[in-house]
C-alpha atoms as a PDB file:
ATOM      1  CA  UNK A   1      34.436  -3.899  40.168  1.00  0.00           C
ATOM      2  CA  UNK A   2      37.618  -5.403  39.804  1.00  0.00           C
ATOM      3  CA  UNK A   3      40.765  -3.368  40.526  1.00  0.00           C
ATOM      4  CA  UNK A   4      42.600  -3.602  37.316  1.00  0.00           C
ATOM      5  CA  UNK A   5      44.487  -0.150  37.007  1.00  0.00           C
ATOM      6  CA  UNK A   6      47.647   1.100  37.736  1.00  0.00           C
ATOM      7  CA  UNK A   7      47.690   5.264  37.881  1.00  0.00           C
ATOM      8  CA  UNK A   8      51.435   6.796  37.425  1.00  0.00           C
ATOM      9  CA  UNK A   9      51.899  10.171  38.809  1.00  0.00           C
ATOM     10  CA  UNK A  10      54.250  12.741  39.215  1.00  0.00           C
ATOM     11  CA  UNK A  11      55.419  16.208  38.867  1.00  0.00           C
ATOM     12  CA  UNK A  12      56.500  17.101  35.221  1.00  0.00           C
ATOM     13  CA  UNK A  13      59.390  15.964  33.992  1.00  0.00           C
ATOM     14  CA  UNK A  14      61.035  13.661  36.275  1.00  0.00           C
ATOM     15  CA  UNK A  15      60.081  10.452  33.608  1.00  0.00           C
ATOM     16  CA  UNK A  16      56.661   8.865  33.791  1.00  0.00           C
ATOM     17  CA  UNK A  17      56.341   8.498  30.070  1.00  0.00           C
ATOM     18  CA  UNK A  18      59.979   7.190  29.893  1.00  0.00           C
ATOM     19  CA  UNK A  19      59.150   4.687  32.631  1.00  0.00           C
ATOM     20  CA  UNK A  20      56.232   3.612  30.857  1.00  0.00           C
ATOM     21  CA  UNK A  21      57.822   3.073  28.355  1.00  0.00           C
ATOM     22  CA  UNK A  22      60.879   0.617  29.503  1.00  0.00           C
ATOM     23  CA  UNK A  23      57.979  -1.292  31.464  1.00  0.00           C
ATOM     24  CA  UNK A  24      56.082  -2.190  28.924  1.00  0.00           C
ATOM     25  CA  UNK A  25      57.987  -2.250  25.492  1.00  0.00           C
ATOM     26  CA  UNK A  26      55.632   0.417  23.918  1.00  0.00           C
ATOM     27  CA  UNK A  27      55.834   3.835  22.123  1.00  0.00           C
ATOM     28  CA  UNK A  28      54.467   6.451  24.391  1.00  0.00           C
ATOM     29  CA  UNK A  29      55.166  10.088  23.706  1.00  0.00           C
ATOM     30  CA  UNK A  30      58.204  11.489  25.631  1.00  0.00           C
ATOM     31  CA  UNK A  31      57.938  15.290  25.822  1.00  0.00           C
ATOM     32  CA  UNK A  32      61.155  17.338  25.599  1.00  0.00           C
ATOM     33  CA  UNK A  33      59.304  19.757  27.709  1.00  0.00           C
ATOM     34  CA  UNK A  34      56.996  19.595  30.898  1.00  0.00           C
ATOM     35  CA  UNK A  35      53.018  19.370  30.415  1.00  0.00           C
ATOM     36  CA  UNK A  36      53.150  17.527  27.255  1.00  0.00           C
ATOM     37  CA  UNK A  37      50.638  14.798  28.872  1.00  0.00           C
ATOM     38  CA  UNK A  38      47.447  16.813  29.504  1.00  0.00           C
ATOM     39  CA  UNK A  39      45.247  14.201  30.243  1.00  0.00           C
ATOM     40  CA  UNK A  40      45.478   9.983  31.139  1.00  0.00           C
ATOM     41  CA  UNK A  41      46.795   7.926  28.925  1.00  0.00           C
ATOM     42  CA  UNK A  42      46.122   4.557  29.091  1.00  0.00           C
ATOM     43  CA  UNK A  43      48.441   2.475  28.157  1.00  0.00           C
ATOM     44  CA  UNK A  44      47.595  -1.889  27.960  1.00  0.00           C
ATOM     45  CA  UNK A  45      50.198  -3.434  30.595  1.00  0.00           C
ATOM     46  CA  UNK A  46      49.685  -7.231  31.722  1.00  0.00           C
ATOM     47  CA  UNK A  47      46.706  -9.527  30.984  1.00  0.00           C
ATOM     48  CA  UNK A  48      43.769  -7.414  32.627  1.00  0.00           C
ATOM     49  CA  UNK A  49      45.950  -4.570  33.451  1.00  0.00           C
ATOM     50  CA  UNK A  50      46.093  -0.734  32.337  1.00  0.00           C
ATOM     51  CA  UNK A  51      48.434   1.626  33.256  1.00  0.00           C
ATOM     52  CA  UNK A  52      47.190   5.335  33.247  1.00  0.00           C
ATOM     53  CA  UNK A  53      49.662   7.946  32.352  1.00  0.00           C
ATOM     54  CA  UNK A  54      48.635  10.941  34.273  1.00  0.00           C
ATOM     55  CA  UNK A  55      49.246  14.932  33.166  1.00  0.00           C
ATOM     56  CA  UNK A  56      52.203  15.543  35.277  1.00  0.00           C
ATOM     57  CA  UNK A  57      51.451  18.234  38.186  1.00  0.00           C
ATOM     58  CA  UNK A  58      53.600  20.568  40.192  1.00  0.00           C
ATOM     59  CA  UNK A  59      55.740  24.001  38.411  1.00  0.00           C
ATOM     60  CA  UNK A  60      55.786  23.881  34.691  1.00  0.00           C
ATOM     61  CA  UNK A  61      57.604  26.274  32.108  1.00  0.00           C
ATOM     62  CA  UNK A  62      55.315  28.174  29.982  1.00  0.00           C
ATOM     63  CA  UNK A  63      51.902  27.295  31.927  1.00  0.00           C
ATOM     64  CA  UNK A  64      50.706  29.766  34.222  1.00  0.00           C
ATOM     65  CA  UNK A  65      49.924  29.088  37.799  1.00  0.00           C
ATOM     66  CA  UNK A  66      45.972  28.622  37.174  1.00  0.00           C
ATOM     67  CA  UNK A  67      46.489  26.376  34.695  1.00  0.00           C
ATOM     68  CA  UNK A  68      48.769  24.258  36.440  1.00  0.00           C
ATOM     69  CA  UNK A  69      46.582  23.929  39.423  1.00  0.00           C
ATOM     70  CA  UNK A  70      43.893  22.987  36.917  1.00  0.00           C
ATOM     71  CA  UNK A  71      45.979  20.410  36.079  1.00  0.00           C
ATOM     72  CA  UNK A  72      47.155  19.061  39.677  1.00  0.00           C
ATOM     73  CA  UNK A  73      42.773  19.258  40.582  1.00  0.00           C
ATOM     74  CA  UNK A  74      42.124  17.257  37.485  1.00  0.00           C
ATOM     75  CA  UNK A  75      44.577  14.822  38.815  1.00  0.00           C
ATOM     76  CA  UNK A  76      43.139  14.698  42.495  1.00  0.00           C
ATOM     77  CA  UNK A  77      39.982  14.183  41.205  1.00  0.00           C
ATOM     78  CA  UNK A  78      40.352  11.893  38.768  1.00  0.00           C
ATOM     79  CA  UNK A  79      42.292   9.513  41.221  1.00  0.00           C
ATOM     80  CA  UNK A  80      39.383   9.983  44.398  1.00  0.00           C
ATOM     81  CA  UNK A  81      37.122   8.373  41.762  1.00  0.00           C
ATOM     82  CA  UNK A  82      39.179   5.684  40.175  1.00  0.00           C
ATOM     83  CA  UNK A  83      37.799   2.825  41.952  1.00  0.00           C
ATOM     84  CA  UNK A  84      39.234   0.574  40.071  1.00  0.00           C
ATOM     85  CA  UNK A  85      42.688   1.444  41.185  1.00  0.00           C
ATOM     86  CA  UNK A  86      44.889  -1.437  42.397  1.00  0.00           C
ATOM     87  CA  UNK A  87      47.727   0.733  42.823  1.00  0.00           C
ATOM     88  CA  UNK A  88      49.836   3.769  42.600  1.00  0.00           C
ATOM     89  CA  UNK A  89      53.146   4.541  40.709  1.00  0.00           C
ATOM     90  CA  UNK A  90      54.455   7.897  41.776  1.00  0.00           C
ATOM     91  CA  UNK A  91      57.619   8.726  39.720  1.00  0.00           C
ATOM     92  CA  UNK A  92      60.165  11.256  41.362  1.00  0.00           C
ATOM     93  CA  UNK A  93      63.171  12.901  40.440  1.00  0.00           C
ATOM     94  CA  UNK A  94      65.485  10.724  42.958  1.00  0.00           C
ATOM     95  CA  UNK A  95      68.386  13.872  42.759  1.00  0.00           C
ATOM     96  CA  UNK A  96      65.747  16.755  42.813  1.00  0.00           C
ATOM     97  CA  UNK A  97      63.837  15.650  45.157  1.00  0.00           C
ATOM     98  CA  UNK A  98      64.885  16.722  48.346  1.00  0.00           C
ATOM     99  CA  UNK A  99      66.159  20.491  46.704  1.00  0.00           C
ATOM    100  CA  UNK A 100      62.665  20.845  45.560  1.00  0.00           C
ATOM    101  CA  UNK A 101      61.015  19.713  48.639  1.00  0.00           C
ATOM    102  CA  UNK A 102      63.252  22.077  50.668  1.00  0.00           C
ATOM    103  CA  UNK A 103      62.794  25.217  48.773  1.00  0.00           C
ATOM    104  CA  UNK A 104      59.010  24.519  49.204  1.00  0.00           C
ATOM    105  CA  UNK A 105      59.116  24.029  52.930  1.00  0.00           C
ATOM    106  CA  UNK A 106      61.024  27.759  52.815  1.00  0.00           C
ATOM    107  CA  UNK A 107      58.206  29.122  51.784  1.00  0.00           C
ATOM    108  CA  UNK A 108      56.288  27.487  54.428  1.00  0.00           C
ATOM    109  CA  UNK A 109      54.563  25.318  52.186  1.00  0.00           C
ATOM    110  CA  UNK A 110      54.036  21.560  52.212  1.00  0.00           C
ATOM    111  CA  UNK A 111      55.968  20.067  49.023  1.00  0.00           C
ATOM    112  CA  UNK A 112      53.745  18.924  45.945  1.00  0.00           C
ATOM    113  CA  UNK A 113      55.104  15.238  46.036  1.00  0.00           C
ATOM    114  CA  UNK A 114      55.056  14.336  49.739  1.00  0.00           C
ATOM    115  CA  UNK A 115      51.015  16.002  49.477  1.00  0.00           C
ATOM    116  CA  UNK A 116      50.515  13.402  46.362  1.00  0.00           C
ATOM    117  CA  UNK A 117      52.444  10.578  48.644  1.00  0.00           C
ATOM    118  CA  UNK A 118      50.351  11.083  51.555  1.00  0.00           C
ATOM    119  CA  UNK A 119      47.166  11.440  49.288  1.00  0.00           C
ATOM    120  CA  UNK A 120      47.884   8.321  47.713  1.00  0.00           C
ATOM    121  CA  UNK A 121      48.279   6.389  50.816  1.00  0.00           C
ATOM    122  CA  UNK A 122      44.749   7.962  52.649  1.00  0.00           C
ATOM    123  CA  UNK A 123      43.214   6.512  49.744  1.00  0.00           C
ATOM    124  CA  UNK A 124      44.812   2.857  49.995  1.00  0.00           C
ATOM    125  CA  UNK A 125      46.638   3.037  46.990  1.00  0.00           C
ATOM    126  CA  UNK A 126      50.009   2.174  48.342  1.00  0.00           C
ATOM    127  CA  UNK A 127      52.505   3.982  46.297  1.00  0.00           C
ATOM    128  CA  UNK A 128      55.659   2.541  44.928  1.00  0.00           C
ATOM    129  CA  UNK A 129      57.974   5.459  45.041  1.00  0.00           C
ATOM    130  CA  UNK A 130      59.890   4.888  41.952  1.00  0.00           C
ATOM    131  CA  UNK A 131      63.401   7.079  42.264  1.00  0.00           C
ATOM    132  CA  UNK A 132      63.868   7.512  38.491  1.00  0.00           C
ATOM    133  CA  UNK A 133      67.330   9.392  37.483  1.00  0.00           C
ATOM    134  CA  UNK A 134      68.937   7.261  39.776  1.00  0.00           C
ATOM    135  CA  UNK A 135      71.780   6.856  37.225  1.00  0.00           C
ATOM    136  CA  UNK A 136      73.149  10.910  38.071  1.00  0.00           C
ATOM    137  CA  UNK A 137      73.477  10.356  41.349  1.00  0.00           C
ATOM    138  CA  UNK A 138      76.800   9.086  41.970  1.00  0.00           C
ATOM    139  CA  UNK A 139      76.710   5.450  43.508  1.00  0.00           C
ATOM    140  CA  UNK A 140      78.606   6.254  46.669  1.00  0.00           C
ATOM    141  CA  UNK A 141      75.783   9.238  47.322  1.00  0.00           C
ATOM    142  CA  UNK A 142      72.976   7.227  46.437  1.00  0.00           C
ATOM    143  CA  UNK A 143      71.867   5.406  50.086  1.00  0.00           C
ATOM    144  CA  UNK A 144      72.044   9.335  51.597  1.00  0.00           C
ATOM    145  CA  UNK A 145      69.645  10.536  48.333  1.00  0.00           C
ATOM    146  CA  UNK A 146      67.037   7.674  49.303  1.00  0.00           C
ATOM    147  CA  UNK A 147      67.561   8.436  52.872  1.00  0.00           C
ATOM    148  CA  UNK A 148      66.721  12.097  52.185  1.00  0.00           C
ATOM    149  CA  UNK A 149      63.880  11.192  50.368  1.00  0.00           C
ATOM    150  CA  UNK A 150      62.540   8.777  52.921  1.00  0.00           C
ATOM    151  CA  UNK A 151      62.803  11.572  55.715  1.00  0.00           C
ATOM    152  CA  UNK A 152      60.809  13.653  53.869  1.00  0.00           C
ATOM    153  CA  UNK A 153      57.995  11.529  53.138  1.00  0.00           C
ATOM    154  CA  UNK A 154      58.145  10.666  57.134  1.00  0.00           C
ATOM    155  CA  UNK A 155      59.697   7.391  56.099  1.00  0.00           C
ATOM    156  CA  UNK A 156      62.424   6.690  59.063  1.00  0.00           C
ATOM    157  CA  UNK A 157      65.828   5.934  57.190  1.00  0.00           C
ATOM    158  CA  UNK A 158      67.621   4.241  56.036  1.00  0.00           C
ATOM    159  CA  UNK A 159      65.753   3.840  53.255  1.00  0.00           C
ATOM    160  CA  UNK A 160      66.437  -0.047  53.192  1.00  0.00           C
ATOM    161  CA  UNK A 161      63.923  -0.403  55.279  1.00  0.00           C
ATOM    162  CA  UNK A 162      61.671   1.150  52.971  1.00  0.00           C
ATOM    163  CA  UNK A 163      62.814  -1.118  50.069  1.00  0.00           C
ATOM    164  CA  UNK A 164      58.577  -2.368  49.813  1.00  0.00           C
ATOM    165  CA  UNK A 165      57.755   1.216  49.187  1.00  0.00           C
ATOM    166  CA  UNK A 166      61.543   2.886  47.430  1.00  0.00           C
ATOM    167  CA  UNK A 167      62.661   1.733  44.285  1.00  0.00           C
ATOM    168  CA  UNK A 168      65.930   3.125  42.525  1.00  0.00           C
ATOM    169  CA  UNK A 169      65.232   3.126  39.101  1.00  0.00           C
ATOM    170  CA  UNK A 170      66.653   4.818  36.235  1.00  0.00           C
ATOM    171  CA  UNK A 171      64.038   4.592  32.805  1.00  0.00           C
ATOM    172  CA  UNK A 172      67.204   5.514  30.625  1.00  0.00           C
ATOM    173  CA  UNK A 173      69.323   2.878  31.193  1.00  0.00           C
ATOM    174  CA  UNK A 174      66.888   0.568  32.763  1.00  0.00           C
ATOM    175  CA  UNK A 175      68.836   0.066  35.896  1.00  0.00           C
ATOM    176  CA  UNK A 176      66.298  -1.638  38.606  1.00  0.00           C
ATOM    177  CA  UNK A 177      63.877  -2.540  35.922  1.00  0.00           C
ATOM    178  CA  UNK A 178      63.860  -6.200  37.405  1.00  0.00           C
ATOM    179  CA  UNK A 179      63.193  -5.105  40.731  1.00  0.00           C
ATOM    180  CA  UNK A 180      60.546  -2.833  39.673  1.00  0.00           C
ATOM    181  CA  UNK A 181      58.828  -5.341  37.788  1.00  0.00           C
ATOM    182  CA  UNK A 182      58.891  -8.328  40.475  1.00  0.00           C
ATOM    183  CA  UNK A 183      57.472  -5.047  43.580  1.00  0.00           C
ATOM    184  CA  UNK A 184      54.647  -4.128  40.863  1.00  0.00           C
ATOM    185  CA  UNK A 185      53.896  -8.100  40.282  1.00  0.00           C
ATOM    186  CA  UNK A 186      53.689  -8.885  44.059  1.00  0.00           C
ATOM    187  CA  UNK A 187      50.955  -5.757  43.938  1.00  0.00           C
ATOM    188  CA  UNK A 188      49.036  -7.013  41.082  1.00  0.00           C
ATOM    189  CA  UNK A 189      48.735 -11.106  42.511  1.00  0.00           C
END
C-alpha cells in the first residue's frame, strides 16, 4: 500500500483548517468555535497526496467531557490504522502551548499534545510540529516560545536544533509558508 496521506492533528482551535487552507489554496470550513470538524476531512493536496483534516481533540466549549474523549479515541484509533500514513502534521498553538501544558502537569497529568507528539512518533509518523499563531508572539520572545515548547516535548533547546521537526508558522498571514512547504516536500520525496 502506498503511503500517500498526510493526517493533521491538533487540539481545537489552534488552526488546522486555517493551515489547510493557506497550503493548499482551497475552501475548507473554518469554525468560529472549537469542534466544528467532527470527523476527517480529506482534503486533495499534491499529485497522489491527501491531507486528512482530523476532529480537533483536547478541552472544548460546549462538549462535555465524554464526548470529547469520544472524540480524542476516534482520533487515536483512526490514526493506529491509517497505514497509509506518510506523515503527521500536528498543529499547536505556538503562545498557548506551554500555559496549557503547565496547567495540565499541575494537575499531575501528562498534557494532551506532548501524549499526541509522542504517539505520533511510536508509530513512525514523524511529526512536523507546526507553531501556528506565531504572528502574536512578539519577535524578540519568539526563540524562548519554541524553546519552551521544545522542552516540553523532551526536545533539548534551543529549538534551532529542532528546526527538522519545529516550524513557526502563522496560517493568517502566511508567515513560514515557504518553509513549511519545502519540510513537508522533503517528507513526501
Amino acid at each position: 500500500m502506498e503511503k500517500d496521506k498526510i493526517v493533521i492533528v491538533g487540539r481545537s482551535n489552534v488552526g488546522k483548517s486555517s493551515t489547510i487552507r493557506v497550503l493548499t489554496g482551497k475552501a475548507v470550513r473554518v469554525g468560529k468555535r472549537p469542534g466544528v470538524t467532527l470527523k476527517p476531512n480529506i482534503i486533495p493536496y499534491k499529485v497522489g497526496k491527501t491531507l486528512v483534516d482530523m476532529p480537533g481533540f483536547g478541552f472544548m466549549s460546549g462538549v462535555s467531557k465524554e464526548g470529547q474523549e469520544k472524540i480524542k479515541d476516534f482520533v487515536i484509533h483512526y490514526i493506529e490504522k491509517a497505514q497509509d500514513a506518510l506523515f503527521a502534521l500536528q498543529i499547536i498553538d505556538a503562545g498557548a502551548f506551554a500555559q496549557i501544558a503547565r496547567r495540565w502537569e499541575s494537575r499531575g497529568q501528562i498534557p494532551v499534545d506532548i501524549e499526541m507528539f509522542d504517539f505520533l512518533n511510536e508509530l513512525g509518523l514523524n511529526p512536523l510540529v507546526v507553531a501556528n499563531k506565531i504572528d502574536k508572539i512578539k519577535k524578540d520572545e519568539r526563540d524562548v516560545a519554541l524553546d519552551e515548547i521544545c522542552d516540553f516535548l523532551g526536545l533539548a533547546p534551543p529549538w534551532q536544533k529542532w528546526e527538522d521537526i519545529i516550524v513557526p508558522f502563522s496560517a493568517k498571514t502566511g508567515e513560514g509558508l515557504v518553509e513549511l512547504k519545502r519540510k513537508m516536500n522533503q517528507k513526501m520525496y
